[in-house]
C-alpha atoms as a PDB file:
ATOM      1  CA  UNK A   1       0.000   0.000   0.000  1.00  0.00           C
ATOM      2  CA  UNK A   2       1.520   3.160  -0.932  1.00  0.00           C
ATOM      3  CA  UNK A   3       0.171   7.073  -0.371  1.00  0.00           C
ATOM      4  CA  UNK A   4      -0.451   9.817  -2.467  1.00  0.00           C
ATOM      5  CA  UNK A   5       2.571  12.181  -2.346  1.00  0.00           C
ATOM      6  CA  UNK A   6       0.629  15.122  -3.524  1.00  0.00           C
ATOM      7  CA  UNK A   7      -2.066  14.661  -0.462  1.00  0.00           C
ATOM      8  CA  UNK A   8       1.142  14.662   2.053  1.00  0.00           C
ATOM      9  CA  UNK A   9       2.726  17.624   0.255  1.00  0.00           C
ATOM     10  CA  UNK A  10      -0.414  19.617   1.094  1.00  0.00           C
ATOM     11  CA  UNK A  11      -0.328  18.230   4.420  1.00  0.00           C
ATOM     12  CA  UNK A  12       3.141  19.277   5.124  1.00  0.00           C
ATOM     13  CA  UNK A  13       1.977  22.629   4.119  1.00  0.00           C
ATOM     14  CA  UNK A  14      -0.803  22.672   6.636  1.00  0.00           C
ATOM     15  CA  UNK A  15       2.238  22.125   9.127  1.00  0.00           C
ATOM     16  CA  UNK A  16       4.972  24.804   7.540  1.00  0.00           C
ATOM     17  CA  UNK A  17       8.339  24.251   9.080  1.00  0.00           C
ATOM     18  CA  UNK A  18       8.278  23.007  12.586  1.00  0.00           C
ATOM     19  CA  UNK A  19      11.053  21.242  14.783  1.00  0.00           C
ATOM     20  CA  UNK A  20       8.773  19.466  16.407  1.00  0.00           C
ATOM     21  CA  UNK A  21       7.221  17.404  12.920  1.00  0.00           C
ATOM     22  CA  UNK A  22       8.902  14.161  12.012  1.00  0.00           C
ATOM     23  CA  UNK A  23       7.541  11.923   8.903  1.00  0.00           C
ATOM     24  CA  UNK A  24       7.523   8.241   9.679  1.00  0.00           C
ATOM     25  CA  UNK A  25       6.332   5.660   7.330  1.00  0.00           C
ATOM     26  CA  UNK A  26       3.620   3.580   8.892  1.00  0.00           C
ATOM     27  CA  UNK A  27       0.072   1.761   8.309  1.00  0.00           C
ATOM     28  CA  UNK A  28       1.209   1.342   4.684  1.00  0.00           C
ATOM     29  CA  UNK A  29       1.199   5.011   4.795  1.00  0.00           C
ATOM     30  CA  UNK A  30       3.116   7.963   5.950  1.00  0.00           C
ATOM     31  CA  UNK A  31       2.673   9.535   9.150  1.00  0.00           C
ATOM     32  CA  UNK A  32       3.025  12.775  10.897  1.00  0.00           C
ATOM     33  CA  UNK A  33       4.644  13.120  14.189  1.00  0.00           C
ATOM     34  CA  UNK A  34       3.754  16.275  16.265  1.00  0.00           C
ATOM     35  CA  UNK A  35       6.657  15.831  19.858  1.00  0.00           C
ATOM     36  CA  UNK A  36       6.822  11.905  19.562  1.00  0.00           C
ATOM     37  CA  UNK A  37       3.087  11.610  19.476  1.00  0.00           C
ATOM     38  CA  UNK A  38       1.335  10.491  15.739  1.00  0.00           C
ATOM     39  CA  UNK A  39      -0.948  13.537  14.551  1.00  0.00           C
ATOM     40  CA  UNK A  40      -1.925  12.647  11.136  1.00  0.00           C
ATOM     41  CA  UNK A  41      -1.382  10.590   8.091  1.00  0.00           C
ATOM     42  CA  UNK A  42      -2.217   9.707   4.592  1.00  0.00           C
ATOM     43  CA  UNK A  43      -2.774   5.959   3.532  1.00  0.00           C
ATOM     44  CA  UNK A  44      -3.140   6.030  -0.412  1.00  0.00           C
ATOM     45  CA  UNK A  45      -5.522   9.090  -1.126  1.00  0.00           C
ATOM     46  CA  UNK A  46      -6.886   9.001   2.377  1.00  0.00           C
ATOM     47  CA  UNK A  47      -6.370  11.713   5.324  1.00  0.00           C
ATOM     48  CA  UNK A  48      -5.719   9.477   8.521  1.00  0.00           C
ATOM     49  CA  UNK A  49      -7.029  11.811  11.253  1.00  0.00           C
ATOM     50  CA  UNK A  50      -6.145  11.382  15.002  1.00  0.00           C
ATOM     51  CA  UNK A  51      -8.887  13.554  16.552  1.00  0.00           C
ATOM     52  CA  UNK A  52      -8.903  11.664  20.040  1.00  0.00           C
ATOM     53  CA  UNK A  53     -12.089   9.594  21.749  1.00  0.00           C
ATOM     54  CA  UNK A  54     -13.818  12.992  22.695  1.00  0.00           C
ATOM     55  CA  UNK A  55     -14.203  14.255  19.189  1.00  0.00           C
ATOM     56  CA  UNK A  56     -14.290  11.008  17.088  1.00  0.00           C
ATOM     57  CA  UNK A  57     -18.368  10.910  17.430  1.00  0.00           C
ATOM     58  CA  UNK A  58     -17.924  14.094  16.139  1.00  0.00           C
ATOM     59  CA  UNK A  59     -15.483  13.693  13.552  1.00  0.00           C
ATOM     60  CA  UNK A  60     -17.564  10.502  12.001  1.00  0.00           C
ATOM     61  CA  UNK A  61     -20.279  12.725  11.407  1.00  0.00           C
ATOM     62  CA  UNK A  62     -19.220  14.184   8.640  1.00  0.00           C
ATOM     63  CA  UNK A  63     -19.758  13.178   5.128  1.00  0.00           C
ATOM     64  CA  UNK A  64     -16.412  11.303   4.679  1.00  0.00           C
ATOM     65  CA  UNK A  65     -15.072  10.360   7.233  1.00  0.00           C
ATOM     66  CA  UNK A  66     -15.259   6.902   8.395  1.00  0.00           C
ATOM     67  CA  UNK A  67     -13.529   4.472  10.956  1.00  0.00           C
ATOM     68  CA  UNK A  68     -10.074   3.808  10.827  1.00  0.00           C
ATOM     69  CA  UNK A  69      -9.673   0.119  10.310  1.00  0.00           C
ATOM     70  CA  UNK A  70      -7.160  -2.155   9.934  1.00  0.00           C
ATOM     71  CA  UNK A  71      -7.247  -5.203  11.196  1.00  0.00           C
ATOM     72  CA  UNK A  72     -10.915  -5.629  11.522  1.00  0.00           C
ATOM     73  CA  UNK A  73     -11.664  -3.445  14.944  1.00  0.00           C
ATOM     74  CA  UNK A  74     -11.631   0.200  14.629  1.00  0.00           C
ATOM     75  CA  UNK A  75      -9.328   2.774  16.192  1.00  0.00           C
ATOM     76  CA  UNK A  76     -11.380   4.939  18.364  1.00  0.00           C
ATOM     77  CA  UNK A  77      -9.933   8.577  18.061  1.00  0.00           C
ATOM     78  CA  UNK A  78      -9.130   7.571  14.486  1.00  0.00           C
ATOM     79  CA  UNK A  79     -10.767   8.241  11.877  1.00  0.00           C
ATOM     80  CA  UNK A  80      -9.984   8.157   7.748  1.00  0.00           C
ATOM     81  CA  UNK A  81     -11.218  11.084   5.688  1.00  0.00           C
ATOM     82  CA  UNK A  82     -11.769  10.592   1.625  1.00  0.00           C
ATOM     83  CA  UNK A  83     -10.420  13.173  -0.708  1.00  0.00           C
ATOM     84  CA  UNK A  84     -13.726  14.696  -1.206  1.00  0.00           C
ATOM     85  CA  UNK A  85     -13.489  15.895   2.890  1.00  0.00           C
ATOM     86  CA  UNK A  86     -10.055  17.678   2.116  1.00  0.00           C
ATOM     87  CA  UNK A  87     -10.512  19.339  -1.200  1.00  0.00           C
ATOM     88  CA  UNK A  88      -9.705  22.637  -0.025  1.00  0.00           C
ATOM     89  CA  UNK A  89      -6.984  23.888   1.638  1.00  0.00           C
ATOM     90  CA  UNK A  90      -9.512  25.084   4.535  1.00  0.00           C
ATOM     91  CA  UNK A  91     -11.255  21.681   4.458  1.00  0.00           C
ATOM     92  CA  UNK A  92      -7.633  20.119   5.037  1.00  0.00           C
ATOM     93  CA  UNK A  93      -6.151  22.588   7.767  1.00  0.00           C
ATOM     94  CA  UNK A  94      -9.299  22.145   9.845  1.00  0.00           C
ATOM     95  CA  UNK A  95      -8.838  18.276  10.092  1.00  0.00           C
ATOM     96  CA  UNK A  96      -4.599  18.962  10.787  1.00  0.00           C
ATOM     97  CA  UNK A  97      -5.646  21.800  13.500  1.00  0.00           C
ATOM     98  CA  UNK A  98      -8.225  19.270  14.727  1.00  0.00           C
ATOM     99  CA  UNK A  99      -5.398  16.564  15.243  1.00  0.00           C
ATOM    100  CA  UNK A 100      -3.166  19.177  16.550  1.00  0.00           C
ATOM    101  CA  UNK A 101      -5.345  20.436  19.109  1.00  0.00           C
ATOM    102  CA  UNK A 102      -5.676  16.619  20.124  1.00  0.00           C
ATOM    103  CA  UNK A 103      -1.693  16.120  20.221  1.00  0.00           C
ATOM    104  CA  UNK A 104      -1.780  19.213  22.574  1.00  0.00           C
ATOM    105  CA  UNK A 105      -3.838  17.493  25.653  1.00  0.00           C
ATOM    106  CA  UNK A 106      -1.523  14.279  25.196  1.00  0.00           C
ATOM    107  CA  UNK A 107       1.422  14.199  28.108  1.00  0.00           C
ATOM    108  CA  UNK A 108       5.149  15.296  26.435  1.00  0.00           C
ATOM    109  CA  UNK A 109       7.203  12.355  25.483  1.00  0.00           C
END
């Protein structure tokens, strides 16, 4: 499984230069690592959102997203988002500042 390099380009973007942002490739994807802790991520064309257990109700409620599944069980506090929920650059900051704000209430590492 490989991910769209133009999704993660736009994602790094989102992010701008930061000391604190490390790419490691995981899930068959890459992922985005905000102090240690796994922000966000794109698997193939996907957005791979960590929004945390308090806003994933929320997060699933909109028109594509869905759980974040790999082996069968979901991930609560996961969630995938299709292209179609990222198209803009507004659409795709909001779901990075979303997993940001998550990453924020998480203990340093």
């Amino acid at each position: 499984m490989a991910y769209e390099e133009t999704v993660a380009q736009r994602v790094r973007e989102v992010f701008g230069e930061r000391p604190d942002l490390v790419e490691k490739k995981m899930f068959g994807g890459i992922a985005f690592m905000l102090s240690g802790h796994m922000c966000c991520g794109v698997v193939e064309d996907r957005l791979m959102a960590r929004v945390g257990p308090h806003q994933y109700e929320e997060a699933l409620a909109h028109a594509h997203a869905h759980e974040m599944d790999f082996t069968g069980k979901s991930l609560k506090g996961f969630v995938f988002v299709a292209p179609e929920g990222f198209a803009t650059d507004a659409e795709l900051e909001s779901w990075v500042c979303s997993c940001e704000d998550f990453i924020r209430t998480l203990p340093p590492k």
